[in-house]
Protein backbone atom coordinates (compact mmCIF):
# COMPACT_ATOMS: atom_id res chain seq x y z
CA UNK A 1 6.53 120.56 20.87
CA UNK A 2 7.31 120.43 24.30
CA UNK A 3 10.03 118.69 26.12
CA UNK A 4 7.32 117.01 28.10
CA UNK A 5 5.93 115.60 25.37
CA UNK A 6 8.81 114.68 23.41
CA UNK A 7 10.10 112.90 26.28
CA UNK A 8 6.49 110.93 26.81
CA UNK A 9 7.20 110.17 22.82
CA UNK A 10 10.70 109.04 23.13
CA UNK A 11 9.42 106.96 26.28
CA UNK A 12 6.78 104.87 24.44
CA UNK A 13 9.20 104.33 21.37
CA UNK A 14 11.72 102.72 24.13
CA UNK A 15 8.19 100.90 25.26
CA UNK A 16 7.85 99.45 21.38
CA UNK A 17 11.77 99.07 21.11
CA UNK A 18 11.86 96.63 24.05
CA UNK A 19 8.20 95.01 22.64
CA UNK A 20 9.79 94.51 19.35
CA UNK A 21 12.63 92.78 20.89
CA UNK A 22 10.55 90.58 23.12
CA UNK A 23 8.50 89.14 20.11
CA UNK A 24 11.22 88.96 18.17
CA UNK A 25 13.39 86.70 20.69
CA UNK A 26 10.19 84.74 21.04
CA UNK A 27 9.92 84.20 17.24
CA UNK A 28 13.81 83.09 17.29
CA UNK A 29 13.15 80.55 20.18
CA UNK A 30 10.14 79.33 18.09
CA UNK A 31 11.91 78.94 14.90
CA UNK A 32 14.25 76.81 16.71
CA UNK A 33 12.15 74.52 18.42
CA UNK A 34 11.04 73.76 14.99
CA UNK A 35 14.37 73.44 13.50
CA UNK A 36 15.02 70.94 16.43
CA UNK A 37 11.70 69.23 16.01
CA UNK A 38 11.97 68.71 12.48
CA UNK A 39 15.73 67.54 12.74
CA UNK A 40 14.18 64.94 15.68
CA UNK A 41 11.59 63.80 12.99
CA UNK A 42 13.87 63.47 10.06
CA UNK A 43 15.93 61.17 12.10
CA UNK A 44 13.06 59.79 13.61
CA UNK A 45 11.43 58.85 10.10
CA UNK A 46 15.06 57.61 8.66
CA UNK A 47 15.13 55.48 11.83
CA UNK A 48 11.79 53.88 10.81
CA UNK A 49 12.53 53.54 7.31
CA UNK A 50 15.16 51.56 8.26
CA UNK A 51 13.20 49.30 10.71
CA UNK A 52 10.87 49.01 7.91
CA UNK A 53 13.68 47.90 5.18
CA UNK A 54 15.17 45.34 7.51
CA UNK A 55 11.60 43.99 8.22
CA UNK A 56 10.66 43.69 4.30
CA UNK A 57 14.01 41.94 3.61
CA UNK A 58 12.84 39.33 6.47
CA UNK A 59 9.70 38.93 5.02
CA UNK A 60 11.20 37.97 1.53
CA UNK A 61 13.43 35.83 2.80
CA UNK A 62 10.54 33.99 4.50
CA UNK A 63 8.94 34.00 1.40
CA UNK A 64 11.52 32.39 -0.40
């Protein structure tokens, strides 16, 4: 093989290399926007569970 091509084959691993890395840093960022989105909708669901007890606990005492 020559050192021309060798060097064209080295080149487009270094081409992969660096696409490999960009997808993967986009897959990280992804993964944590949806850590961070499903942390904001945990609280955000325990928030209106709460709401939702403190509304039921009117109602019975209304009903009482």
């Amino acid at each position: 093989m020559s050192n021309e091509r060798e060097l064209e084959l080295v080149h487009r691993r270094d081409e992969i290399l660096h696409e490999t890395m960009t997808l993967t840093a986009n897959v990280v960022q992804s993964l944590e926007q949806q850590q961070k989105l499903a942390f904001d909708t945990q609280e955000n669901l325990h928030n209106q569970n709460f709401l939702l007890s403190l509304a039921n606990d009117k109602m019975r005492l209304m009903n009482q």
